[in-house]
Structures are given as structure tokens and as C-alpha cells.
Protein backbone atom coordinates (compact mmCIF):
# COMPACT_ATOMS: atom_id res chain seq x y z
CA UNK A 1 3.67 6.99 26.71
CA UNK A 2 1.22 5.15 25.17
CA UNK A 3 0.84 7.40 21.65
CA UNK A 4 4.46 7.25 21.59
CA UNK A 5 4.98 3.50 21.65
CA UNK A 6 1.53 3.91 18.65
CA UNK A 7 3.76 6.29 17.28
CA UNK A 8 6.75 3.75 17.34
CA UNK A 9 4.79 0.83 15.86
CA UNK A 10 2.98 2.82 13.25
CA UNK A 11 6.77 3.91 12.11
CA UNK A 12 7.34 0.45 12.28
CA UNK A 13 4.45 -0.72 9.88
CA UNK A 14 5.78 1.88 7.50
CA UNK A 15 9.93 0.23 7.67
CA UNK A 16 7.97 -3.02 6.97
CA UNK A 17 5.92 -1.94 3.64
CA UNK A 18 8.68 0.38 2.87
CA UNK A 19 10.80 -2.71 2.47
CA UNK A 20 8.51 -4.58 0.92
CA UNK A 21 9.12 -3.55 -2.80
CA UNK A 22 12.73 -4.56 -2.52
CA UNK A 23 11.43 -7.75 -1.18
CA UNK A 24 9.31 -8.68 -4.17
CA UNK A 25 11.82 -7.56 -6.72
CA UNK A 26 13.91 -10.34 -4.85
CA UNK A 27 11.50 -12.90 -4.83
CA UNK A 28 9.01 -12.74 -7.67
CA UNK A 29 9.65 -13.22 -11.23
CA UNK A 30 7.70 -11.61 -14.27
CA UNK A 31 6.54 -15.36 -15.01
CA UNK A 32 5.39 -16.34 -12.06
CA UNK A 33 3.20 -13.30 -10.57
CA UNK A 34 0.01 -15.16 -10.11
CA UNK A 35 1.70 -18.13 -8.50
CA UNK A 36 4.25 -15.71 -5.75
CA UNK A 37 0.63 -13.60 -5.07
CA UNK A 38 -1.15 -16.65 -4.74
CA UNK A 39 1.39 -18.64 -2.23
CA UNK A 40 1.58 -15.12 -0.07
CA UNK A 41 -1.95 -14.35 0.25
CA UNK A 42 -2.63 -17.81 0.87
CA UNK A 43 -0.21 -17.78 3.61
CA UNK A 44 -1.60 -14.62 5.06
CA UNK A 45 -5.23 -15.63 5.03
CA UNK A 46 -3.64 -19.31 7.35
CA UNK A 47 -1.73 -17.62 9.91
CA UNK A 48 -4.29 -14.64 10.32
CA UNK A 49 -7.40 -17.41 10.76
CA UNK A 50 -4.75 -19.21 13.34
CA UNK A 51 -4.49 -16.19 15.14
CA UNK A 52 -8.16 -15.26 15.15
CA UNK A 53 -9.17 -19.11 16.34
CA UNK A 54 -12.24 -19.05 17.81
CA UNK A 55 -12.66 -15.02 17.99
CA UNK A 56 -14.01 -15.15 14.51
CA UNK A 57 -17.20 -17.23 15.10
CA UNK A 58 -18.83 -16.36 11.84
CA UNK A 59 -19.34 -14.31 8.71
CA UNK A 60 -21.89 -12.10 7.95
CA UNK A 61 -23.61 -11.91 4.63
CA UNK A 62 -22.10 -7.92 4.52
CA UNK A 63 -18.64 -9.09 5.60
CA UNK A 64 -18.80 -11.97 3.42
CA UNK A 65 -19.73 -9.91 -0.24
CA UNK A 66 -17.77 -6.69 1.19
CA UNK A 67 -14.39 -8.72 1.82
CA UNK A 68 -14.99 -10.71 -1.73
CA UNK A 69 -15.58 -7.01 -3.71
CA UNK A 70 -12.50 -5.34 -1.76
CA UNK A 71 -10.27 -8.52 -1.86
CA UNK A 72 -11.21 -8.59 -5.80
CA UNK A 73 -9.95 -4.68 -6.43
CA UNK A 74 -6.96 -5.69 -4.39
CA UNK A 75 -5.97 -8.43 -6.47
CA UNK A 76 -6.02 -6.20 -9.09
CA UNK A 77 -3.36 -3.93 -7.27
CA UNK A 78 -1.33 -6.68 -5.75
CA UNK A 79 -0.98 -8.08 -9.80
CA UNK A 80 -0.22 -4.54 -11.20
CA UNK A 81 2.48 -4.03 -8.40
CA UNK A 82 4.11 -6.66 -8.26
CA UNK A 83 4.41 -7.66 -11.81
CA UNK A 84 5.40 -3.69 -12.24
CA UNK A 85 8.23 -4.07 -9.08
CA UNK A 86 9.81 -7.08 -11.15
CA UNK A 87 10.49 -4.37 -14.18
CA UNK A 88 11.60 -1.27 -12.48
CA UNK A 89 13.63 -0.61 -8.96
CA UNK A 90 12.10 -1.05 -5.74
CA UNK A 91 12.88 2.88 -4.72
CA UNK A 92 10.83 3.97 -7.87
CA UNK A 93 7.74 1.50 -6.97
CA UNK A 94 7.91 2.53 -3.53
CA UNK A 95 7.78 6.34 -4.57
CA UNK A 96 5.01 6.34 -7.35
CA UNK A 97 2.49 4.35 -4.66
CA UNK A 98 2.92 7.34 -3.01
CA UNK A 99 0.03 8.42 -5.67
CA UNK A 100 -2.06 7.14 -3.46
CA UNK A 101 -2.36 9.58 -1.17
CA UNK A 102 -2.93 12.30 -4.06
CA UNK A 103 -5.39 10.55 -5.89
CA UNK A 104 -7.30 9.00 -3.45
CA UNK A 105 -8.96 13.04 -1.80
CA UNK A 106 -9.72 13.56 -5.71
CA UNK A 107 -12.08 9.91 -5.04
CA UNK A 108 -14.13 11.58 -2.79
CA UNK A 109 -17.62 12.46 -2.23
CA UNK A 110 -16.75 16.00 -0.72
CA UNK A 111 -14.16 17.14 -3.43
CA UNK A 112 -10.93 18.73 -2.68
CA UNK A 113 -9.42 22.24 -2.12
CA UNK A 114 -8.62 23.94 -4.74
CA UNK A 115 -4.80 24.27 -3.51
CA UNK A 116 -4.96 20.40 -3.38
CA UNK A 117 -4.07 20.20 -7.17
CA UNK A 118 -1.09 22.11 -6.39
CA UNK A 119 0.87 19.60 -4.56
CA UNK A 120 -1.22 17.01 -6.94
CA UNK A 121 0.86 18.33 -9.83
CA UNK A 122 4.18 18.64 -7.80
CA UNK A 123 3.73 14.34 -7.10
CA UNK A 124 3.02 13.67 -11.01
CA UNK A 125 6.16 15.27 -11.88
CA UNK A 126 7.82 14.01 -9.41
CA UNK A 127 7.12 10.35 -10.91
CA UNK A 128 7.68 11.76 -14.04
CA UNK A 129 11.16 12.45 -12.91
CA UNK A 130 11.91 9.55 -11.10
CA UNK A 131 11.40 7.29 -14.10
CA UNK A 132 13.99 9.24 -16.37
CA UNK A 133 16.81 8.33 -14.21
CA UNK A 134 18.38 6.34 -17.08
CA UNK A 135 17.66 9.38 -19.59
CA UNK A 136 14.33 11.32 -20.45
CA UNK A 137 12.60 8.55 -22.23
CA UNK A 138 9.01 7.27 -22.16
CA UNK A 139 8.34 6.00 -18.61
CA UNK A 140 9.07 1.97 -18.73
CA UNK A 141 6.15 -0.55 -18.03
CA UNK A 142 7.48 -1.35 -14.60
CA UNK A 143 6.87 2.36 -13.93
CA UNK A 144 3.28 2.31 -15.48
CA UNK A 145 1.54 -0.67 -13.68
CA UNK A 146 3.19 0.66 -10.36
CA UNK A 147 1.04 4.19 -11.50
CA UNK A 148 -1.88 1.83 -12.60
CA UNK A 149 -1.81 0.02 -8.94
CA UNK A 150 -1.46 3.49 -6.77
CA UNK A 151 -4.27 4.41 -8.86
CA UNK A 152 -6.91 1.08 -7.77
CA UNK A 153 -5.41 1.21 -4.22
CA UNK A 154 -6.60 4.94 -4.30
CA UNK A 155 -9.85 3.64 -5.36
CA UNK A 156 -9.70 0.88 -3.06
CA UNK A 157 -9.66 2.83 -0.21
CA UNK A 158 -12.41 4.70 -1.56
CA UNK A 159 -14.96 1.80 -1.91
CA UNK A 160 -14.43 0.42 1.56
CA UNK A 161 -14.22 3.71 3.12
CA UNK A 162 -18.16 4.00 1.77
CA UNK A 163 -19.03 0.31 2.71
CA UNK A 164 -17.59 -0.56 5.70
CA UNK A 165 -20.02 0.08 8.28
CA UNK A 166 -19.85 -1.97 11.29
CA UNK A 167 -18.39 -4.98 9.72
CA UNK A 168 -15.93 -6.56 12.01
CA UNK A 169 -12.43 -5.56 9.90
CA UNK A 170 -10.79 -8.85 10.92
CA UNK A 171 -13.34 -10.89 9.21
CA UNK A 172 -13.21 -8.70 6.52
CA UNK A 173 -9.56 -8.68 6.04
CA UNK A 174 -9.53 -12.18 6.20
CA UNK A 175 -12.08 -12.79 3.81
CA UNK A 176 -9.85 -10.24 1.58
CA UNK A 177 -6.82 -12.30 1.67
CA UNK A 178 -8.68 -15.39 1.14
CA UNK A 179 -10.17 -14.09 -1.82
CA UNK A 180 -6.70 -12.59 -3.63
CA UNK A 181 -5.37 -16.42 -2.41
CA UNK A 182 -8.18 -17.64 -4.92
CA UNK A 183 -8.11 -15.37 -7.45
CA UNK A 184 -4.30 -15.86 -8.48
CA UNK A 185 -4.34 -19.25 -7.87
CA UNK A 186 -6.96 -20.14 -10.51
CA UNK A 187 -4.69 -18.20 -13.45
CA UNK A 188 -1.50 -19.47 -11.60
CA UNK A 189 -2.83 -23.26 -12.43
CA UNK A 190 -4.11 -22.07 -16.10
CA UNK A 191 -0.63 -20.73 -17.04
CA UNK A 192 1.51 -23.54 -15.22
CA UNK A 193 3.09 -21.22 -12.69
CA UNK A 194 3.04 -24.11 -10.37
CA UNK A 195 6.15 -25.25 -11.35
CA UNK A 196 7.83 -22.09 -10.98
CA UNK A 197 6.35 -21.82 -6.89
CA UNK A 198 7.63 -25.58 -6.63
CA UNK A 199 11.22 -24.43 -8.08
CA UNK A 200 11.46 -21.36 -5.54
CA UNK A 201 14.74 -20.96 -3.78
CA UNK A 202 15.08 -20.94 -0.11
CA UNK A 203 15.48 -17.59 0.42
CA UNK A 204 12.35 -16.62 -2.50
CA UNK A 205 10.03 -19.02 0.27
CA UNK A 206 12.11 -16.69 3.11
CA UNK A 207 11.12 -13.70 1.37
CA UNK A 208 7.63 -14.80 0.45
CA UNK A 209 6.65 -15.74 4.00
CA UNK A 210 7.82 -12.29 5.44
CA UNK A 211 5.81 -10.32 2.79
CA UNK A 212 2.73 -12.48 4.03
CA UNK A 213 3.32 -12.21 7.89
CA UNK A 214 5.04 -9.17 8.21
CA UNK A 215 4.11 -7.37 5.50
CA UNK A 216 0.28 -8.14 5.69
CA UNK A 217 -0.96 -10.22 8.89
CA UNK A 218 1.56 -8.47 10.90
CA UNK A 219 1.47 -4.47 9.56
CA UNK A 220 -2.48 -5.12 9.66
CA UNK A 221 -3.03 -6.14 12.98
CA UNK A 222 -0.57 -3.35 14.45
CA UNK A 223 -2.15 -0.60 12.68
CA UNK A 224 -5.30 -1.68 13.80
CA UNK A 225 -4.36 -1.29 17.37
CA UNK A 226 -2.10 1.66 17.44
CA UNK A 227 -4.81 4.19 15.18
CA UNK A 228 -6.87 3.68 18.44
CA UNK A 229 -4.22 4.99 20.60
CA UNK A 230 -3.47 7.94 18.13
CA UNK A 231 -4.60 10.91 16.00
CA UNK A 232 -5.38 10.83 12.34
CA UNK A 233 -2.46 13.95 11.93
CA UNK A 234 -0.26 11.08 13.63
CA UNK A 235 -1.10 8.23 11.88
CA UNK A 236 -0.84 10.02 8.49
CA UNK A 237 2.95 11.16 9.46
CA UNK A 238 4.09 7.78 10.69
CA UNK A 239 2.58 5.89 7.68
CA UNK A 240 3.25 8.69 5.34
CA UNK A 241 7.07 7.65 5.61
CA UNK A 242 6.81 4.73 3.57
CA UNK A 243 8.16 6.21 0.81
CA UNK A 244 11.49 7.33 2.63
CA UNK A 245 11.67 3.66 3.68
CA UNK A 246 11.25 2.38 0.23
CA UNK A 247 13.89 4.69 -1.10
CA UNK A 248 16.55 3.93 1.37
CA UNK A 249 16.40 0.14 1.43
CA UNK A 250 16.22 0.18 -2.57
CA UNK A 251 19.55 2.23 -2.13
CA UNK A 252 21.35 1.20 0.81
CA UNK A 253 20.23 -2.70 0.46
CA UNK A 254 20.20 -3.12 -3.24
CA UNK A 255 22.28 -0.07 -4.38
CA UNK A 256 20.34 1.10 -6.78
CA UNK A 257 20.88 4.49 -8.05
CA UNK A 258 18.26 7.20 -8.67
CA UNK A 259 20.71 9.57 -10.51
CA UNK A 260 20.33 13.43 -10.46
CA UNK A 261 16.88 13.43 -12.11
CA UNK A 262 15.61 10.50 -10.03
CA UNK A 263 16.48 11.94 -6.58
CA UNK A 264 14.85 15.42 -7.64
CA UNK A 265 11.68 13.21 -8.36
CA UNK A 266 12.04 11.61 -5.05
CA UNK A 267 12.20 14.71 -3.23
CA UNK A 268 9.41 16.24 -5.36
CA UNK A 269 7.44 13.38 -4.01
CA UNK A 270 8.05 13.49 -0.64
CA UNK A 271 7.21 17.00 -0.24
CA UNK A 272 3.84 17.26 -2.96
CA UNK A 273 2.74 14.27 -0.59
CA UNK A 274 3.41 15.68 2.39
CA UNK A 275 1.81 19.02 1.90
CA UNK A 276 -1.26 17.43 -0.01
CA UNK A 277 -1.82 15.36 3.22
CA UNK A 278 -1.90 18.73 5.11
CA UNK A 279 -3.96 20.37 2.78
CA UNK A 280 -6.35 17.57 2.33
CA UNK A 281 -6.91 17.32 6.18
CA UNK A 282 -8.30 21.01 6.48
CA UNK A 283 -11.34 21.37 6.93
CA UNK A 284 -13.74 23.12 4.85
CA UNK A 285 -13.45 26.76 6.10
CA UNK A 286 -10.34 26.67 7.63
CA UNK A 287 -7.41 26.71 4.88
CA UNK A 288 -5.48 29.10 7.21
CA UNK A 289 -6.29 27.80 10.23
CA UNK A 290 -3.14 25.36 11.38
CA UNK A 291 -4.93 24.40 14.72
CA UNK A 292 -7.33 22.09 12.38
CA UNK A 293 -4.41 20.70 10.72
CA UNK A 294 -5.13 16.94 12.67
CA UNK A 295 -8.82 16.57 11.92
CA UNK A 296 -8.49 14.82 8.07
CA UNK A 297 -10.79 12.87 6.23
CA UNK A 298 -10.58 9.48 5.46
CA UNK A 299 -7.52 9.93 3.22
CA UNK A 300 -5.28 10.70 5.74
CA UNK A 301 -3.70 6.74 6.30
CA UNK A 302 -3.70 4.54 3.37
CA UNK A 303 -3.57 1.23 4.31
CA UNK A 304 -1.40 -1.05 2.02
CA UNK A 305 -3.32 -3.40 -0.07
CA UNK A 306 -5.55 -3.69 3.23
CA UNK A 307 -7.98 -2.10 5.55
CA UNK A 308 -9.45 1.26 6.07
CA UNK A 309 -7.48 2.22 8.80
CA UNK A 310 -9.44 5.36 11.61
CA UNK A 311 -8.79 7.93 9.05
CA UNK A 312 -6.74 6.51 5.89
């Protein structure tokens, strides 16, 4: 009972980022990027130190210069996705992350199985695809910083997988969010996107304040209790639905439409990601063995714009 209620709120997590694309497209404007990123992670970083209170009695020196270096690369990502959401449909943005999960075995110290590049290739062209659904043109800039920010989260996960340690993650994660908070702030106030946070419509400040709580302080702090009352091979297939999520919202909520091409790319996706997870949590050894199939490595749950997660 209790990996099935994990199970449940790991699913849940994944609804909640899944919908998150279609949330920024609704509530940030090309414009104003630093200023939306800067009023969310701000927001985060307050209700997350409210609900620590007196658990988080200090900062180390490692938490403090490991949360500043990972909260730095995921400013980069937050800026590339977002900016790229406001120029292309939520379904696509939510589909290309999945990159992620591709890129991020190739980061790694122990390398990857050679079958790994099959369902590597499948993904690509599976983005490739889901960016002509308008025609076969160039992909579209949306599409490109969407690819650029799967691409740092991917390395993201990489650099905290190899310095975490036994940092406590909630001072870490909050010294994350307090650091994106910063950084987009400080550009926010040199480009006068002040004025555009100040003119934000009721529902934009709706919007805005359920990407920070349940989007980040919320998604983080479930995850972080239902990985320790679950499997890796779990984890990965709850979270590894945020794609599906991301694709049905953009569709059913904001009727966008894929077309022919674009739904072959989404299903292309689904399934290169899906078997890449599989083969990338065999071990070494054990290709054709499927009783290993649960034991991954560390890129087995990617965390969105947050923590290493157990295994991801």
C-alpha cells in the first residue's frame, strides 16, 4: 500500500510538470522572461524557507557553493525554457525535454550501451518531427532553446549527481531557488521588466504562483518522500510520463494541434525514451537479462529544474 500511494504521488508530480509548459505559455511573455522567472523562483525559495522554519538551522560551506553552482546552471535552463515555451506550443516543449533522459546516460562517467544510441536516434527524430507540424521547415527558435534547455538540465543532473554528497537536499534546493530568484532579478531590473511583473493580470499572478508552489516547492518535496518508498524502475515510469501529460493538456486544454507529422514525433518520443530508460538501467553484463531491468543508474528520474532525486 505504501509504494502504491509513492506510485500515485510520483504520477502526480509528473500531471503537475506535465502541465507546467502550458502554464508558462499562459503566463509569461517573450519580454518579460527574467522578470516571470524571477517573481516564481522568488516565490518558491519564501514558501519552501516557511515550510522548513526552524528545520533548516544552517548552511554549510558545501551546501552553500553547491546550491549557488547548481541554482546558476538552472537558471540557465529555466531562461532557455521558458523564453523557448513562449515561441512554440506547450505539447512540443513538453516532448523535446524529454531529451533529457537521452542525453543525460551519454553525461556519464561509465558510458552507455552501445544499443543506447539506438533509441537516442529514434528521440532526435522524433523532435525533428514534432517541430514540422506546420510543414518541413527549419525547426523554429521556440523549438531550439527548448533542445538547448533539455540539453543543460541533462547536464545539470550530471553535476549534482557527482557533487552531492551528504549535503542536506533541502538546504540545497533552497539555496537553488534563491539563487535563480537573484540571478533573473538583476537582468529583470537592467531591462525594465519590472513594469511588465507590476502589469500582470490576475490570472498571469494565478498561474505564476502555481508554477512556484506546485510546480517546484510542491513536486520537490513529494518526490523527495515517495523515491524512499519506491524503486528506481518505479520512479523512472511514474516520472517518465511527463511527456504524455504535457501532450494532452497542450491538446485537450489549449487545443493545439500536432498534425500527422507532429503526433508521429510524439510517439517516436515516447517510445525512444522509454526503451532508452530500459536500456540505460541494465547493468553492465546483463543486456538480456530483464530481471536487472530496476537497478538503473542515476539517470533513471530526472528531476525538473531541481534535485537529484534516489536514482534520476
Amino acid at each position: 500500500m505504501s509504494r502504491y500511494r509513492a506510485d500515485l504521488a510520483l504520477l502526480a508530480v509528473a500531471v503537475v510538470w506535465g502541465s507546467s509548459y502550458l502554464a508558462i505559455k499562459e503566463s509569461a511573455v517573450p519580454d518579460g522572461v527574467f522578470g516571470f522567472l524571477a517573481v516564481r523562483f522568488t516565490l518558491a525559495a519564501m514558501v519552501l524557507a516557511a515550510l522548513l522554519g526552524r528545520r533548516l538551522s544552517r548552511v554549510t560551506r558545501a551546501e552553500l557553493c553547491s546550491g549557488v553552482l547548481f541554482g546558476s546552471i538552472l537558471a540557465a535552463i529555466c531562461v532557455c525554457e521558458t523564453y523557448g515555451v513562449t515561441k512554440t506550443s506547450a505539447s512540443n516543449a513538453g516532448l523535446i525535454m524529454a531529451l533529457t533522459v537521452v542525453i543525460t546516460p551519454l553525461l556519464g562517467r561509465g558510458g552507455v550501451a552501445p544499443l543506447f544510441y539506438l533509441p537516442a536516434a529514434v528521440v532526435t527524430l522524433g523532435c525533428a518531427l514534432l517541430s514540422q507540424s506546420g510543414g518541413f521547415a527549419a525547426p523554429g527558435v521556440g523549438d531550439a532553446l527548448v533542445a538547448l534547455a533539455a540539453v543543460l538540465r541533462a547536464v545539470h543532473i550530471t553535476v549534482m549527481s557527482r557533487r552531492s554528497g551528504a549535503m542536506d537536499p533541502a538546504a540545497v534546493t533552497l539555496v537553488q531557488l534563491c539563487t535563480v530568484a537573484v540571478s533573473t532579478a538583476a537582468p529583470a531590473a537592467a531591462l525594465g521588466q519590472a513594469d511588465l511583473v507590476l502589469q500582470m493580470s490576475a490570472r498571469q499572478w494565478m498561474l505564476t504562483g502555481y508554477l512556484a508552489v506546485a510546480c517546484t516547492v510542491f513536486a520537490f518535496g513529494v518526490q523527495m518522500w515517495a523515491v524512499r518508498r519506491s524503486t528506481p524502475a518505479r520512479v523512472a515510469l511514474m516520472l517518465g510520463t511527463e511527456p504524455l501529460w504535457a501532450l494532452l493538456i497542450g491538446i485537450g486544454l489549449a487545443g493545439e494541434s500536432p498534425g500527422t507529422a507532429g503526433m508521429l514525433g510524439a510517439a517516436m518520443i515516447l517510445a525512444g525514451v522509454n526503451w532508452g530508460r530500459a536500456v540505460a538501467a541494465r547493468p553492465p553484463g546483463h543486456a538480456k537479462s530483464p530481471h536487472h531491468a530496476g537497478a538503473g543508474p542515476c539517470t533513471s528520474s530526472v528531476s525538473k529544474g531541481g534535485r537529484w532525486r534516489s536514482c534520476r
